[in-house]
PDB file of N, CA and C in Angstrom:
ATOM      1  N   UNK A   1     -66.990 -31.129 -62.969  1.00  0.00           N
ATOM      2  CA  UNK A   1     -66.697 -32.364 -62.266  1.00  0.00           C
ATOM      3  C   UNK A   1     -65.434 -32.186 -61.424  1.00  0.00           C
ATOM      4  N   UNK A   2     -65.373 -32.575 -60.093  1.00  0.00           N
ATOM      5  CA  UNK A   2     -63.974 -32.774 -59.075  1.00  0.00           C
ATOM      6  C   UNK A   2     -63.501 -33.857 -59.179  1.00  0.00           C
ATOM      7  N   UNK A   3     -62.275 -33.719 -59.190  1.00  0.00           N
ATOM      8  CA  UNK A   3     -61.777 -35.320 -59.408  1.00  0.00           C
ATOM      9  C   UNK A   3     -60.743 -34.888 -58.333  1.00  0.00           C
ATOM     10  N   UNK A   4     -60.852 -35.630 -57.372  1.00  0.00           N
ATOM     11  CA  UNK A   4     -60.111 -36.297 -55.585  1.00  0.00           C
ATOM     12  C   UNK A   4     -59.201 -37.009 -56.199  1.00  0.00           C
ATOM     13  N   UNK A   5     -57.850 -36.423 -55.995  1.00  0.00           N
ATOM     14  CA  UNK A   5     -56.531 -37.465 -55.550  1.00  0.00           C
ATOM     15  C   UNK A   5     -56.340 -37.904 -54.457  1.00  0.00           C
ATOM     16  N   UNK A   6     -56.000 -39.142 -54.552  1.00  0.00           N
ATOM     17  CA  UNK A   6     -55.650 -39.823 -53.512  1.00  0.00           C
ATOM     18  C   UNK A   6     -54.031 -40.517 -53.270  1.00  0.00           C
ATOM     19  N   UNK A   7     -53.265 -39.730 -51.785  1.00  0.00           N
ATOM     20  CA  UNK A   7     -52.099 -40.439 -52.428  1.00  0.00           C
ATOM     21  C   UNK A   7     -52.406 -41.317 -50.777  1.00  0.00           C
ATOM     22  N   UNK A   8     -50.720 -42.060 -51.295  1.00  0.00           N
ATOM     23  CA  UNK A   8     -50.630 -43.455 -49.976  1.00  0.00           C
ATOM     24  C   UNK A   8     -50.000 -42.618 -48.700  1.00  0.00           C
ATOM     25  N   UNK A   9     -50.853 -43.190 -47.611  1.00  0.00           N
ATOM     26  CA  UNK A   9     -50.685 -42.205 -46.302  1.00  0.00           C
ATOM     27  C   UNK A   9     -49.742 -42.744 -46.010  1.00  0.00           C
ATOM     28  N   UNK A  10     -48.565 -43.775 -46.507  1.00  0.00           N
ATOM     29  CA  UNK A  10     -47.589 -44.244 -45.926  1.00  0.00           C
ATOM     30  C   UNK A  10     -45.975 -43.736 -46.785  1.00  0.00           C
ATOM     31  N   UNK A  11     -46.016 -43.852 -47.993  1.00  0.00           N
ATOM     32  CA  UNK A  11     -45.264 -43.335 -48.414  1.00  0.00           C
ATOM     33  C   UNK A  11     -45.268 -41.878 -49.437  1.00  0.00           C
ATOM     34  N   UNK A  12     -46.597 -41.589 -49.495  1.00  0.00           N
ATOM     35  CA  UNK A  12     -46.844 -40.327 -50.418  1.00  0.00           C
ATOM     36  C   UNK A  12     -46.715 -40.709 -52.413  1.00  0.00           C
ATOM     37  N   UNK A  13     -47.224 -41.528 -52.611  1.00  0.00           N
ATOM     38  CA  UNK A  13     -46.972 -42.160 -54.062  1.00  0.00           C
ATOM     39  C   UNK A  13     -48.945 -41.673 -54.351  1.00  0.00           C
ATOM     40  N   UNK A  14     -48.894 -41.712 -55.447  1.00  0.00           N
ATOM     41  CA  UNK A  14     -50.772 -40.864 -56.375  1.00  0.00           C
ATOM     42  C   UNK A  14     -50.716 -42.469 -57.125  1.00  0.00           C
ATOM     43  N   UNK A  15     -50.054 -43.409 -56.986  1.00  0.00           N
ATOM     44  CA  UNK A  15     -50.248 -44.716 -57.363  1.00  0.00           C
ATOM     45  C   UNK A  15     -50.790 -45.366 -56.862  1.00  0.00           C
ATOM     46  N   UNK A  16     -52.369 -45.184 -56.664  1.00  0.00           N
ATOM     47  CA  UNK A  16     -53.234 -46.445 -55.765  1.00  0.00           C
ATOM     48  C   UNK A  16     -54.472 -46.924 -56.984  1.00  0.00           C
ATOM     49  N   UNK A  17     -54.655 -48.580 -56.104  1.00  0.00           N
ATOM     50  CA  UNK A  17     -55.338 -48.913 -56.759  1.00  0.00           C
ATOM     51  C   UNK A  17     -56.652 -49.175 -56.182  1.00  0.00           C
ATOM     52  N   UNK A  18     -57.991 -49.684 -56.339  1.00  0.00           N
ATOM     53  CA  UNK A  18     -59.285 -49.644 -55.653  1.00  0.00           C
ATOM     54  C   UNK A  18     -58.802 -51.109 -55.568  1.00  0.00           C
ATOM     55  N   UNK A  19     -58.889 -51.619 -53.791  1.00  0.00           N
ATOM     56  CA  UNK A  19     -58.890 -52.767 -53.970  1.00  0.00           C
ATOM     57  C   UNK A  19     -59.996 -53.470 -52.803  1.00  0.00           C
ATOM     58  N   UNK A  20     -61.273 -53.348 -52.902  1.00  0.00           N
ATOM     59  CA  UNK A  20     -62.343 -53.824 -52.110  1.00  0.00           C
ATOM     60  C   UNK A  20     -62.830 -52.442 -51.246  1.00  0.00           C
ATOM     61  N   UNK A  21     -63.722 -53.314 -50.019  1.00  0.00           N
ATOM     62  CA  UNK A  21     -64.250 -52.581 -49.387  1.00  0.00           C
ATOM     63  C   UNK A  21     -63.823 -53.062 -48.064  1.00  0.00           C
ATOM     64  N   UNK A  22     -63.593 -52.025 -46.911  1.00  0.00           N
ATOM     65  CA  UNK A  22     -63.951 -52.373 -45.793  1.00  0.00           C
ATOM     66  C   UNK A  22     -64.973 -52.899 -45.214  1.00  0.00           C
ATOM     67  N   UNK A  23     -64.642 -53.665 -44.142  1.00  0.00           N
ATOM     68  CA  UNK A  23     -66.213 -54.049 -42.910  1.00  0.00           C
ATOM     69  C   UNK A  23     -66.835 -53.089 -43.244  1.00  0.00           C
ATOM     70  N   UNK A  24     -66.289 -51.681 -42.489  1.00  0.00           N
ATOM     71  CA  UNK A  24     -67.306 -50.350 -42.405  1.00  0.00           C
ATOM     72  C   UNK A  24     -67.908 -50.022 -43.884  1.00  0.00           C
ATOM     73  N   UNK A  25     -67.771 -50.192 -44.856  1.00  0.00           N
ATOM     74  CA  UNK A  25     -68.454 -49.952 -46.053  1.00  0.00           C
ATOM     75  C   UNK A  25     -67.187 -48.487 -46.979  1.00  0.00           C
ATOM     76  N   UNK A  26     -66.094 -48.600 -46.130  1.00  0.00           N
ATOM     77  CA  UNK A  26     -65.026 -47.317 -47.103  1.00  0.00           C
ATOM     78  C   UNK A  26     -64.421 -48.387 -48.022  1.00  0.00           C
ATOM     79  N   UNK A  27     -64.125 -47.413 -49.527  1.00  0.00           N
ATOM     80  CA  UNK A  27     -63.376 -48.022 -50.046  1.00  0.00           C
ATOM     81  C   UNK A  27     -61.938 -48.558 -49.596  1.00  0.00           C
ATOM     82  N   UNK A  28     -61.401 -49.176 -50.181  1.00  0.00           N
ATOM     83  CA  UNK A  28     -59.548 -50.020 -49.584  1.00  0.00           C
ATOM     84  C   UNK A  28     -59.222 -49.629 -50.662  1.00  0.00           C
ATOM     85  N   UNK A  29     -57.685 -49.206 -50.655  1.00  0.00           N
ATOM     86  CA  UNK A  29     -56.772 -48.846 -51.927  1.00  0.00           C
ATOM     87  C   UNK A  29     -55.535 -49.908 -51.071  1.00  0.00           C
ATOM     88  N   UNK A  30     -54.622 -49.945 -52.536  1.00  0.00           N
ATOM     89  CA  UNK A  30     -53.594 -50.724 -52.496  1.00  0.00           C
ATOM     90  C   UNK A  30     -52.265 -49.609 -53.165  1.00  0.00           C
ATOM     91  N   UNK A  31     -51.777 -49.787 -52.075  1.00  0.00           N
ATOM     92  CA  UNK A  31     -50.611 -48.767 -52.743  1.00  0.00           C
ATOM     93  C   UNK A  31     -49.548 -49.415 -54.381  1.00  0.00           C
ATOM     94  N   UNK A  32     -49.252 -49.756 -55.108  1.00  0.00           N
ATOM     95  CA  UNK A  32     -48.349 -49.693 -56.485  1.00  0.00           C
ATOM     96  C   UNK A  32     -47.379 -49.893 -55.770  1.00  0.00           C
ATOM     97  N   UNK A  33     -46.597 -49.202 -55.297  1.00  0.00           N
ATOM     98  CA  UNK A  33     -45.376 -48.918 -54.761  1.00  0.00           C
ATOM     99  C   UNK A  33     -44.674 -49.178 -53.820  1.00  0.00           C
ATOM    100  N   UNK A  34     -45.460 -49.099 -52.395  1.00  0.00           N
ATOM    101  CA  UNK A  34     -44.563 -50.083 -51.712  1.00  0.00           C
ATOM    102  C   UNK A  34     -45.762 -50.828 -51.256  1.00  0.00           C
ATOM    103  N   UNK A  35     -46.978 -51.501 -51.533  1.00  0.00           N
ATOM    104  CA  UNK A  35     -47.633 -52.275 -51.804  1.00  0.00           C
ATOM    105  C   UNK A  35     -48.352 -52.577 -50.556  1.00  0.00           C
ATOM    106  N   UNK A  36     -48.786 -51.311 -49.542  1.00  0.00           N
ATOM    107  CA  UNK A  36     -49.571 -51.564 -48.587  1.00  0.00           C
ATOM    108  C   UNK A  36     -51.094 -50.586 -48.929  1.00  0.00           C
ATOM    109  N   UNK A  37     -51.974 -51.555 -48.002  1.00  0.00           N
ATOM    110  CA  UNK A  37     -53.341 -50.914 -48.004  1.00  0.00           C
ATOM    111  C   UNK A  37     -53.384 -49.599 -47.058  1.00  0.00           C
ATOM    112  N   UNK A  38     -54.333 -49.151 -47.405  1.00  0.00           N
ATOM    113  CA  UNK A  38     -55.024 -48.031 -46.670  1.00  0.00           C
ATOM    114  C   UNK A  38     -56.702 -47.784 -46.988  1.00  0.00           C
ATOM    115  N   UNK A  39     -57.241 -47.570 -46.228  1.00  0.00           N
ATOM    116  CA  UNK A  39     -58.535 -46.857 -46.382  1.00  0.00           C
ATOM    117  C   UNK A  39     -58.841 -45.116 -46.734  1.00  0.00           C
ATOM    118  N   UNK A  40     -59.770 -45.060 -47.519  1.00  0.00           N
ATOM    119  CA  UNK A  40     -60.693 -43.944 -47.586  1.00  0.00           C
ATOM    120  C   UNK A  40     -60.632 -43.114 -46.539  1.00  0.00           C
ATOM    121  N   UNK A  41     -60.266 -42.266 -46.161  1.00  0.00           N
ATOM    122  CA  UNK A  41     -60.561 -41.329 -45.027  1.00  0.00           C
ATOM    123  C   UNK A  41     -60.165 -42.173 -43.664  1.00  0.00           C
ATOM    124  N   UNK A  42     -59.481 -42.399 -42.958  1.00  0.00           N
ATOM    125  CA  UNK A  42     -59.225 -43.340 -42.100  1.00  0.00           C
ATOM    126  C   UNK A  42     -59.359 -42.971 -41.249  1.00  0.00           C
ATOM    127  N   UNK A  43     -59.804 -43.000 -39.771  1.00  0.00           N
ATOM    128  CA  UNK A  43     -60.262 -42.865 -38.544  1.00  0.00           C
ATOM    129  C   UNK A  43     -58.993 -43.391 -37.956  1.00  0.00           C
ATOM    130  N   UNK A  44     -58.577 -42.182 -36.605  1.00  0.00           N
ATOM    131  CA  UNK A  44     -57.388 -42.521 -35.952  1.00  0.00           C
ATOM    132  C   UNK A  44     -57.437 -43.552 -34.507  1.00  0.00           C
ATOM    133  N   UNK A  45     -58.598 -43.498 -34.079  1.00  0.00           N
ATOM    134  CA  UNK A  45     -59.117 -44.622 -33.142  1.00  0.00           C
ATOM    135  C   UNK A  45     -60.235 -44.831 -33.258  1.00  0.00           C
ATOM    136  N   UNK A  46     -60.634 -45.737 -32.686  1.00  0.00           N
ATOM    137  CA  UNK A  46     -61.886 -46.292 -32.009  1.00  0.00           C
ATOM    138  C   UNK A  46     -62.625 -45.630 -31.421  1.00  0.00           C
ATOM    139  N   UNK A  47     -62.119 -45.187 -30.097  1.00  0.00           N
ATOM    140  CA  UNK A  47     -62.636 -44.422 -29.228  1.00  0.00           C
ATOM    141  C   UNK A  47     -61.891 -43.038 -29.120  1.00  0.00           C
ATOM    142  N   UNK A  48     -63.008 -41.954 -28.176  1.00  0.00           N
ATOM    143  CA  UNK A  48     -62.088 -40.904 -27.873  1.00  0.00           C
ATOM    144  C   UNK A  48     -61.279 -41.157 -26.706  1.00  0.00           C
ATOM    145  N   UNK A  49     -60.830 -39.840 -26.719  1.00  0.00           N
ATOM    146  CA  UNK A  49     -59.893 -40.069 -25.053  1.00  0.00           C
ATOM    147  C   UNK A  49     -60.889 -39.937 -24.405  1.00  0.00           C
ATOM    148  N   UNK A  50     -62.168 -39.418 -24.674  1.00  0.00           N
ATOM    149  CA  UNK A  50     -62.894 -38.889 -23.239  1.00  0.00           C
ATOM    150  C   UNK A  50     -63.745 -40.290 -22.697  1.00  0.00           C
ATOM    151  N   UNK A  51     -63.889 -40.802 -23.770  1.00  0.00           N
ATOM    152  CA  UNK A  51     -64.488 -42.271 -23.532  1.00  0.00           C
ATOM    153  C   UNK A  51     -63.840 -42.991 -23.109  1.00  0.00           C
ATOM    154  N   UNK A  52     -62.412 -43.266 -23.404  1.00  0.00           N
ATOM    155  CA  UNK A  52     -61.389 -44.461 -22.969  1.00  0.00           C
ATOM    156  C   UNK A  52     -61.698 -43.893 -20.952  1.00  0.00           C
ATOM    157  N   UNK A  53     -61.231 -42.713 -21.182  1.00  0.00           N
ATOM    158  CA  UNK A  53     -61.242 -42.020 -19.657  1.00  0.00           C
ATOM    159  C   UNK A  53     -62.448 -42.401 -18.785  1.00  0.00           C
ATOM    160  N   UNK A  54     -63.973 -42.208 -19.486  1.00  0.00           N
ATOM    161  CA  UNK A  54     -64.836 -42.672 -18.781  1.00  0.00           C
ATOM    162  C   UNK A  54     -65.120 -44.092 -18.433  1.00  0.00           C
ATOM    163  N   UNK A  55     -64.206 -44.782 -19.082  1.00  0.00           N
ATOM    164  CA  UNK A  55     -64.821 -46.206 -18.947  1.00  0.00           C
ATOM    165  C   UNK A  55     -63.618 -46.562 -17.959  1.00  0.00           C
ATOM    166  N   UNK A  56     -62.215 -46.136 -18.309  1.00  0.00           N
ATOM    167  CA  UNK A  56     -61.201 -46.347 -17.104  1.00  0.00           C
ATOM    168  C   UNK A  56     -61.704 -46.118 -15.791  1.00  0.00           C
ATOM    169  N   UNK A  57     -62.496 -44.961 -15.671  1.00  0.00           N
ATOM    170  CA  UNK A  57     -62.844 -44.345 -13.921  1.00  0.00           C
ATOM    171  C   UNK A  57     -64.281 -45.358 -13.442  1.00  0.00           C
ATOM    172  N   UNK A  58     -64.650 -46.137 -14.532  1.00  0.00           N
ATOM    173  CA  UNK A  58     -66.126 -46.247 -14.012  1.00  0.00           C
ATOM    174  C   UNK A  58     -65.275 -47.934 -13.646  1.00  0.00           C
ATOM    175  N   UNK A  59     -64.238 -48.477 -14.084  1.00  0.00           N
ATOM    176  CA  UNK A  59     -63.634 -49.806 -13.526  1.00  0.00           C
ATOM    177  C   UNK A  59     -62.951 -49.488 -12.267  1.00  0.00           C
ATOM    178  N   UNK A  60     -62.484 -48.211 -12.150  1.00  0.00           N
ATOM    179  CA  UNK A  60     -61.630 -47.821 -10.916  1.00  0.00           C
ATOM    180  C   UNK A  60     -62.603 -47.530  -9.645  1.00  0.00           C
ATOM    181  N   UNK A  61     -63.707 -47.421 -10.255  1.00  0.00           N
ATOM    182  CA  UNK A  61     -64.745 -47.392  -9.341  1.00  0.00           C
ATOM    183  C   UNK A  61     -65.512 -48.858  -8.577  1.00  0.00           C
ATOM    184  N   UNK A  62     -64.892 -49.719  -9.154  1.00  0.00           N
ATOM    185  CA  UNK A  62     -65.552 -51.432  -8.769  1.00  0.00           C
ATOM    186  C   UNK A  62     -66.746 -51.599 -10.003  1.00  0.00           C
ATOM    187  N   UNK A  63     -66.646 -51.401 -11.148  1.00  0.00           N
ATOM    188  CA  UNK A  63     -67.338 -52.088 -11.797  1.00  0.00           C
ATOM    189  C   UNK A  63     -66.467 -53.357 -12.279  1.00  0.00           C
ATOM    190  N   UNK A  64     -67.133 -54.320 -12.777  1.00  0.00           N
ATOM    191  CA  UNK A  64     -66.774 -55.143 -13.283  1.00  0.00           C
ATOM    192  C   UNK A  64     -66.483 -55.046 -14.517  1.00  0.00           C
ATOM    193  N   UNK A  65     -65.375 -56.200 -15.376  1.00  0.00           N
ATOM    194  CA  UNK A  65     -64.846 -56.259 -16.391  1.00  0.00           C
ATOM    195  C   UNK A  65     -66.383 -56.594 -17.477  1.00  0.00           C
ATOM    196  N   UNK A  66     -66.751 -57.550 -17.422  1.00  0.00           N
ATOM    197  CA  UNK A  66     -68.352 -57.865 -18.138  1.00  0.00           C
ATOM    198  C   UNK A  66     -69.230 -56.725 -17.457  1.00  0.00           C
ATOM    199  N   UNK A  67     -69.525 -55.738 -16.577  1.00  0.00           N
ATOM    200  CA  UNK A  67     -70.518 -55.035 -16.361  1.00  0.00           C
ATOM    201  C   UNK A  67     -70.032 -53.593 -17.651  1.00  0.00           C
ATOM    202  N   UNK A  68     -68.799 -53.938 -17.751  1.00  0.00           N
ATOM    203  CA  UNK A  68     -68.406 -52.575 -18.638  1.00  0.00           C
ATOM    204  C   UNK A  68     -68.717 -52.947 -19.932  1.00  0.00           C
ATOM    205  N   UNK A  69     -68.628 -54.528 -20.296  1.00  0.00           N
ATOM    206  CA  UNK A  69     -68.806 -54.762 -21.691  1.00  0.00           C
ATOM    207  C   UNK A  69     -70.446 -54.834 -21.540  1.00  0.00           C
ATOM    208  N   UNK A  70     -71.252 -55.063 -20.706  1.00  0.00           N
ATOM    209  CA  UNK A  70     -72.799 -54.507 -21.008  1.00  0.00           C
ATOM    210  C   UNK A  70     -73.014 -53.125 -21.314  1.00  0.00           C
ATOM    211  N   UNK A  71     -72.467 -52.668 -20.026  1.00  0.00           N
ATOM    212  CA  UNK A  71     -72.711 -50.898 -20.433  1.00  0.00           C
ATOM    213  C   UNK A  71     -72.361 -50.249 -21.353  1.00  0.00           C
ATOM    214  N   UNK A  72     -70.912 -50.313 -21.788  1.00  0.00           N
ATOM    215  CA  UNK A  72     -70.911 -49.530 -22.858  1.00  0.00           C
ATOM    216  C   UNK A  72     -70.153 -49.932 -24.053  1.00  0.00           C
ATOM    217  N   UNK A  73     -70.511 -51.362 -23.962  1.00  0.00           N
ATOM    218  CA  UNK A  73     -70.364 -51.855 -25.041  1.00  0.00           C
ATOM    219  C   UNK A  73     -68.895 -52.311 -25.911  1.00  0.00           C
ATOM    220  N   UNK A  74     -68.112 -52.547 -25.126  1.00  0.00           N
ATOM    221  CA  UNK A  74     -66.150 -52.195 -25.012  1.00  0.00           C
ATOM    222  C   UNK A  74     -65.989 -53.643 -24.815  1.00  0.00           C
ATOM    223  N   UNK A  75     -65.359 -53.986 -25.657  1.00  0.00           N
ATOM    224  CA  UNK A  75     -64.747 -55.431 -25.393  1.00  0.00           C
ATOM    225  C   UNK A  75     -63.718 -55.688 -24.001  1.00  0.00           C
ATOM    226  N   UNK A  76     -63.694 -56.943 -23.350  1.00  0.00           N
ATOM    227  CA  UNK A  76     -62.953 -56.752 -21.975  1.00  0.00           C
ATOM    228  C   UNK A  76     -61.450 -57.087 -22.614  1.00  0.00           C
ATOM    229  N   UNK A  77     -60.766 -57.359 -23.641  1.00  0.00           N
ATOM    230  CA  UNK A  77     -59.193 -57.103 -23.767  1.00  0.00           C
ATOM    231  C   UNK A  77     -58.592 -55.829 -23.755  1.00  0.00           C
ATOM    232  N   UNK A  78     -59.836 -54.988 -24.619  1.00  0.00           N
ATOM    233  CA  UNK A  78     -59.870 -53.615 -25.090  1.00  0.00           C
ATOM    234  C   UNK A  78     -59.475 -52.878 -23.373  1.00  0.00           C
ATOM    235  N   UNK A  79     -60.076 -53.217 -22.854  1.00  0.00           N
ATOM    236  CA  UNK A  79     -60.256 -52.505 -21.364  1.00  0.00           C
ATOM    237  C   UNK A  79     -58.947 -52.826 -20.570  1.00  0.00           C
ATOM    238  N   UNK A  80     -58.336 -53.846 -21.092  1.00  0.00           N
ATOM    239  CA  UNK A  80     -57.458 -54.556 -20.270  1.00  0.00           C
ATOM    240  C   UNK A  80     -55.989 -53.786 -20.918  1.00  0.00           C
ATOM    241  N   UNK A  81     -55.966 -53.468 -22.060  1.00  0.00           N
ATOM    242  CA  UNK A  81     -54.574 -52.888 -22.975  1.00  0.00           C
ATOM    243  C   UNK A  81     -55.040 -51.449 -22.330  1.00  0.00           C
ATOM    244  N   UNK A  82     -56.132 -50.786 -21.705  1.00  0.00           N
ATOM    245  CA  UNK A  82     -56.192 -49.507 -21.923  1.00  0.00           C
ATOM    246  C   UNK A  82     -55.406 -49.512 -20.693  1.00  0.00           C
ATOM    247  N   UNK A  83     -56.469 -50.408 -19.259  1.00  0.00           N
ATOM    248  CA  UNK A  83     -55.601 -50.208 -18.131  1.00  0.00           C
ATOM    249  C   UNK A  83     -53.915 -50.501 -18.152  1.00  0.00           C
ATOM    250  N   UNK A  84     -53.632 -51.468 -18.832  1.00  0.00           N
ATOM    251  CA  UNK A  84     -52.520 -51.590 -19.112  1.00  0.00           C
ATOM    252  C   UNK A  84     -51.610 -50.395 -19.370  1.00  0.00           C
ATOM    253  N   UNK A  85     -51.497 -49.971 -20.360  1.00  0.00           N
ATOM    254  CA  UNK A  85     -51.089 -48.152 -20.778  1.00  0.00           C
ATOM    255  C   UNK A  85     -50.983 -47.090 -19.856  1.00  0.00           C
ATOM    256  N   UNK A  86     -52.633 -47.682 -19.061  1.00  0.00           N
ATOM    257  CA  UNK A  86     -52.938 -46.295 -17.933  1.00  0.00           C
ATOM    258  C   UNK A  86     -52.106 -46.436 -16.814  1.00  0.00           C
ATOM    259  N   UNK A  87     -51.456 -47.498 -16.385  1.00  0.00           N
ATOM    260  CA  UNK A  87     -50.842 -47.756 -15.186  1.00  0.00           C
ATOM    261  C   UNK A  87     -49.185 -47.442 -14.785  1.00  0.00           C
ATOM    262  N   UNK A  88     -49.066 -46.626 -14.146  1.00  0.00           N
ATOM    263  CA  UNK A  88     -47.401 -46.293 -14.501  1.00  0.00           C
ATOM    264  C   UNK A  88     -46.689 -47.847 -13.895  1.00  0.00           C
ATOM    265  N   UNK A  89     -45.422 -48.408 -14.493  1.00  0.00           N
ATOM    266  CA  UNK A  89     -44.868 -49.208 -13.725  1.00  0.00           C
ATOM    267  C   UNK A  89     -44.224 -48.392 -13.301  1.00  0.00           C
ATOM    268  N   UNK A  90     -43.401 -49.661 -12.103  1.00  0.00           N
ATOM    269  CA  UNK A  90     -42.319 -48.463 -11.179  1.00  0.00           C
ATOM    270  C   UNK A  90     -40.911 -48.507 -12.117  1.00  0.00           C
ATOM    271  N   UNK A  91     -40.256 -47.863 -11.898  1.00  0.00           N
ATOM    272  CA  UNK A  91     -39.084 -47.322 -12.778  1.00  0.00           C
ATOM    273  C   UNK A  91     -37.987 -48.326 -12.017  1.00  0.00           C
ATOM    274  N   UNK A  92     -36.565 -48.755 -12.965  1.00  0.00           N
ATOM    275  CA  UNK A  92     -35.855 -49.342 -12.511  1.00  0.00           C
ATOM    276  C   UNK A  92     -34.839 -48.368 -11.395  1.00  0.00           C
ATOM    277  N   UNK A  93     -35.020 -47.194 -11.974  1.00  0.00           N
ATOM    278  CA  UNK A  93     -33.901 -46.134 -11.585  1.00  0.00           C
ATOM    279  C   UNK A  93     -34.411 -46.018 -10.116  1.00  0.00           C
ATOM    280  N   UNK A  94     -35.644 -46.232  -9.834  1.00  0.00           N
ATOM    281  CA  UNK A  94     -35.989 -45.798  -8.278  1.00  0.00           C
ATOM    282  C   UNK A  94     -35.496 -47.278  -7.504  1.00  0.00           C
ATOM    283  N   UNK A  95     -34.978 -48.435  -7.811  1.00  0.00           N
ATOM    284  CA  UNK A  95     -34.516 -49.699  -6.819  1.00  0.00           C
ATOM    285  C   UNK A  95     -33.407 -49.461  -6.888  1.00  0.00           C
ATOM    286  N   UNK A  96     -31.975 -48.389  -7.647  1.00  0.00           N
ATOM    287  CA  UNK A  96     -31.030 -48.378  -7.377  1.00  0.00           C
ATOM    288  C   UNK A  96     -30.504 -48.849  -6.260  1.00  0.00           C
ATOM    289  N   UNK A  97     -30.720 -48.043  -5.116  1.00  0.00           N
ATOM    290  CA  UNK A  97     -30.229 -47.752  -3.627  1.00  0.00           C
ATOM    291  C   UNK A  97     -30.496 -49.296  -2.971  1.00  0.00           C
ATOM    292  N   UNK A  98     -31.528 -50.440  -3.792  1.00  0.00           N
ATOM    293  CA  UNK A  98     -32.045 -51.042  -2.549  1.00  0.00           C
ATOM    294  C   UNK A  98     -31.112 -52.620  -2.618  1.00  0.00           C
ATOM    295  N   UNK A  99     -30.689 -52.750  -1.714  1.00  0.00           N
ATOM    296  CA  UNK A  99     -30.061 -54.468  -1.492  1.00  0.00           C
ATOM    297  C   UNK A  99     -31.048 -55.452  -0.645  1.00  0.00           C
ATOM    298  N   UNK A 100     -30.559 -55.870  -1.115  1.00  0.00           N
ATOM    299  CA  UNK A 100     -31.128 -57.399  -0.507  1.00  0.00           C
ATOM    300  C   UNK A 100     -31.012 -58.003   0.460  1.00  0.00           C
ATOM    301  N   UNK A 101     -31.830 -58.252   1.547  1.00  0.00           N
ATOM    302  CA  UNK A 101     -31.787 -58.854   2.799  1.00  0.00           C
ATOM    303  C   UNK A 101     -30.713 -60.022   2.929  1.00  0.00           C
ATOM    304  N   UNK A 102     -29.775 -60.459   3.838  1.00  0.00           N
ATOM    305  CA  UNK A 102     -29.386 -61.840   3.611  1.00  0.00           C
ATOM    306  C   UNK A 102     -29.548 -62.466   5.138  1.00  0.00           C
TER     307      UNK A 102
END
């Protein structure tokens, strides 16, 4: 028989307890110790990069915000935090030089 330890991905403590299930069907542990959850094997996103990427170029292309949530199925806030991220603002350091008309 194998018997799997499991410690807390947050502080490293072998003190967890089974505490439900996820939506997705993984078990939930409860850390003892400093008393946060975690999941079973935990998934680091949602999506890949290559997907976030394809769905960024296919909006940069004139699709629509609802034509993306038909196609591939991406919620439109989801799309909106990605472009968000994806967009450089302009830097304060580059208006140094500039004054103001009077």
């Amino acid at each position: 028989m194998v018997t799997i330890t499991i410690c807390c991905q947050y502080c490293g403590s072998k003190d967890l307890i089974r505490n439900g299930y996820a939506p997705n069907g993984k078990q939930r542990y409860r850390c003892k110790t400093c008393k946060r959850q975690s999941r079973e094997n935990p998934s680091p996103n949602g999506y890949t990069e290559e997907r976030r990427e394809e769905i960024i170029r296919s909006y940069q292309e004139r699709s629509s915000m609802r034509g993306l949530t038909r196609t591939f199925g991406v919620s439109r806030n989801t799309v909106k935090v990605w472009l968000k991220k994806s967009s450089t603002a302009p830097s304060i350091e580059g208006n140094s030089g500039y004054t103001r008309p009077k």
